[in-house]
C-alpha atoms as a PDB file:
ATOM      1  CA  UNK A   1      53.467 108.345 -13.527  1.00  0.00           C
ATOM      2  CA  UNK A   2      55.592 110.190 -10.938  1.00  0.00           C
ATOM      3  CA  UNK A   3      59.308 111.260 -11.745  1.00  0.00           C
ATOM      4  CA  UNK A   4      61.572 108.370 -10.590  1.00  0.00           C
ATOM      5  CA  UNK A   5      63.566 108.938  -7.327  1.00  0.00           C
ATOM      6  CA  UNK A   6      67.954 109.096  -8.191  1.00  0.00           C
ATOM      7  CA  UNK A   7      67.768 105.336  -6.589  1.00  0.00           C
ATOM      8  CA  UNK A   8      65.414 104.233  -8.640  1.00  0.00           C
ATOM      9  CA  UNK A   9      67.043 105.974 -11.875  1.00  0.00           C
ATOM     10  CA  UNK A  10      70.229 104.721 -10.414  1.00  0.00           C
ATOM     11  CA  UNK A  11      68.983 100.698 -10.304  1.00  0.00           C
ATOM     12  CA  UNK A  12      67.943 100.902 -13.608  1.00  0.00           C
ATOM     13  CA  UNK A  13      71.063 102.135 -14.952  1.00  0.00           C
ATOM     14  CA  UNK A  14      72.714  99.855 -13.272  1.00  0.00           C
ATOM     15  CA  UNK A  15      70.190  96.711 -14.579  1.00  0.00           C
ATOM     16  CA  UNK A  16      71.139  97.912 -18.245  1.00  0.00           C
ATOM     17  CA  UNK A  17      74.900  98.103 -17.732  1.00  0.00           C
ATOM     18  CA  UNK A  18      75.654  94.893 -15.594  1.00  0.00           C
ATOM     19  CA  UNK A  19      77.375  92.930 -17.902  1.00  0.00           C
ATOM     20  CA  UNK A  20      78.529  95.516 -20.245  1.00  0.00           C
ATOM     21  CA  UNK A  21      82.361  95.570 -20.736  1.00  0.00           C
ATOM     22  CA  UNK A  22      82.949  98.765 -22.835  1.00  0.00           C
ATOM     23  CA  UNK A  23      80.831 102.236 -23.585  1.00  0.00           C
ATOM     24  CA  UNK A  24      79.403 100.573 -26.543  1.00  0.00           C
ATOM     25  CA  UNK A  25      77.974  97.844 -25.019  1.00  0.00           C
ATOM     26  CA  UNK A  26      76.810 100.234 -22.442  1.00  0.00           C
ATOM     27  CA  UNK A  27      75.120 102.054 -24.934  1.00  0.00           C
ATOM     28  CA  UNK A  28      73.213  98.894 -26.161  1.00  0.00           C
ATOM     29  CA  UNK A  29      72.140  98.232 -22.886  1.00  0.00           C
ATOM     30  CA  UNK A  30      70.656 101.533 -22.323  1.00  0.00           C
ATOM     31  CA  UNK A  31      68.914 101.103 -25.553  1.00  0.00           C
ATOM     32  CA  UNK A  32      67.700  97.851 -24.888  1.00  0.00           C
ATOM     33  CA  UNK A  33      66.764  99.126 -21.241  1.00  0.00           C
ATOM     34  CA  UNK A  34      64.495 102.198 -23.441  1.00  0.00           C
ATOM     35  CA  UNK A  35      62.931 100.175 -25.722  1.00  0.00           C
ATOM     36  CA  UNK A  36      61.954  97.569 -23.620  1.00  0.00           C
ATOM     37  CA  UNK A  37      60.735 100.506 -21.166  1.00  0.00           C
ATOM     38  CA  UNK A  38      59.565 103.316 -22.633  1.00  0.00           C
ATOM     39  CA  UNK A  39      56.078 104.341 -23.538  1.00  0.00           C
ATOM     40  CA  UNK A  40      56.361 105.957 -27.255  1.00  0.00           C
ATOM     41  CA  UNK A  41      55.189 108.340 -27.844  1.00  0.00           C
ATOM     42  CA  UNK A  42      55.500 111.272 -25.541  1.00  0.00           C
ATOM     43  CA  UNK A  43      55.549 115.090 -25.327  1.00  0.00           C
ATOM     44  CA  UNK A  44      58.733 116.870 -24.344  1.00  0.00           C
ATOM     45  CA  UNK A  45      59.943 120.235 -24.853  1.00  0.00           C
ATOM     46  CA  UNK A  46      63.049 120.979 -26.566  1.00  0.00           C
ATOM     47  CA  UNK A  47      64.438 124.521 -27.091  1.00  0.00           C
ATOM     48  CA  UNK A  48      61.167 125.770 -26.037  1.00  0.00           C
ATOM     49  CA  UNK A  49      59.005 124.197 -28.449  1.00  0.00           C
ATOM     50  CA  UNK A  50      56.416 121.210 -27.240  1.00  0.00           C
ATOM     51  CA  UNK A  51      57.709 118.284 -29.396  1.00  0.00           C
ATOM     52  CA  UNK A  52      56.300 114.860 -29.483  1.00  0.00           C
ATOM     53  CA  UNK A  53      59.076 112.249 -29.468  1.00  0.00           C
ATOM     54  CA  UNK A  54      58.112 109.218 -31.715  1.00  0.00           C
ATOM     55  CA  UNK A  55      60.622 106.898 -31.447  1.00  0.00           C
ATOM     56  CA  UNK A  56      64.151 106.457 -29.990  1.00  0.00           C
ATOM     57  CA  UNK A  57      67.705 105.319 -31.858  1.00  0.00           C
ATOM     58  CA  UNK A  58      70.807 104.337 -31.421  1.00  0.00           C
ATOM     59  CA  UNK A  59      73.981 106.743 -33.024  1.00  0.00           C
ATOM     60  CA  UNK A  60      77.905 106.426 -31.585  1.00  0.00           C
ATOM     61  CA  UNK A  61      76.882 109.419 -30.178  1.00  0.00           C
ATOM     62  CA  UNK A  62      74.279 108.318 -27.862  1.00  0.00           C
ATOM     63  CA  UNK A  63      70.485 107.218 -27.845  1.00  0.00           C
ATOM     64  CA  UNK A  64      68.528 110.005 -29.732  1.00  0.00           C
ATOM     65  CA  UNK A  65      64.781 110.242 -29.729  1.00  0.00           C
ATOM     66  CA  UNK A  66      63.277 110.915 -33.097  1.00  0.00           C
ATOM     67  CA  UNK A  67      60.903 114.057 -32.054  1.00  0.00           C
ATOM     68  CA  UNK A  68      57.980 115.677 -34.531  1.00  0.00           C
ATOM     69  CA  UNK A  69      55.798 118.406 -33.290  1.00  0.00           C
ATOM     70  CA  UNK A  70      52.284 120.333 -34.610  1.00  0.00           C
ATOM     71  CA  UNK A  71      49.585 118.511 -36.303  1.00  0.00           C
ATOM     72  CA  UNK A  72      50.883 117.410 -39.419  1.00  0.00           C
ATOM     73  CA  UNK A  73      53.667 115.506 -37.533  1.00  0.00           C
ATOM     74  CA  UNK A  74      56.505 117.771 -38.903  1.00  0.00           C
ATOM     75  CA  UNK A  75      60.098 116.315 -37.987  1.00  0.00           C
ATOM     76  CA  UNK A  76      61.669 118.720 -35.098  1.00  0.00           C
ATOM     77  CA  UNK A  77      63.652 120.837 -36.183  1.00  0.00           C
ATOM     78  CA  UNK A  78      64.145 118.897 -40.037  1.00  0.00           C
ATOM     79  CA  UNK A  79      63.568 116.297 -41.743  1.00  0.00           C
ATOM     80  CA  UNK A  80      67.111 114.744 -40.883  1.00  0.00           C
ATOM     81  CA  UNK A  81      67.625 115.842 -37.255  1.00  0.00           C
ATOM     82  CA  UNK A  82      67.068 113.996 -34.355  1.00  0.00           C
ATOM     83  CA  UNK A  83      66.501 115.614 -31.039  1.00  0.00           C
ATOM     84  CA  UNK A  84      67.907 114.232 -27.607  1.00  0.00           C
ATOM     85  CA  UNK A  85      65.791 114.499 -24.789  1.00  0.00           C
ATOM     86  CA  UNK A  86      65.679 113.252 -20.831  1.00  0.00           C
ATOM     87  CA  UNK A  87      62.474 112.130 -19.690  1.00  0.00           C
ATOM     88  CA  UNK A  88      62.419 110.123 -16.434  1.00  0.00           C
ATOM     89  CA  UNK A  89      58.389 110.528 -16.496  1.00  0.00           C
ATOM     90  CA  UNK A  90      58.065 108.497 -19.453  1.00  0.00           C
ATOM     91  CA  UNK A  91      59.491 105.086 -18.224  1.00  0.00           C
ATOM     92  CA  UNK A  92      57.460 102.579 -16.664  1.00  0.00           C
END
């Protein structure tokens, strides 16, 4: 898929936001909006290392995608961490 224009980034922001009073609901939107959206799972690169991200949360501090890179499907960069990455390539 080609990289989405800022208009068309911009529409769908403002499809997942539209009736969202606060920054939390906001949030919810957006991760409705991903999940609904995204195709899981994809290859990023984060800090310089090609990382396959698996699956994408929700924390209060934003919408992290749960990454794992290499064969054996190692978490990147622990077991606990969560990686956040921007991908506009891998929406629909």
């Amino acid at each position: 898929m080609n990289e989405l224009s800022d208009a068309e980034l911009e529409t769908l922001i403002d499809e997942a936001t539209a009736d969202c009073y606060n920054e939390d609901e906001e949030l919810t939107g957006f991760a409705v909006m991903l999940d609904g959206n995204l195709d899981l799972p994809f290859e990023t690169t984060v800090l310089g290392v090609t990382v396959s991200a698996k699956e994408i949360g929700q924390a209060a501090s934003g919408i992290p995608a749960i990454c794992v890179r290499g064969r054996t499907g190692r978490p990147f960069p622990s077991s606990t961490s969560q990686c956040q990455t921007r991908s506009r390539t891998a929406l629909n």
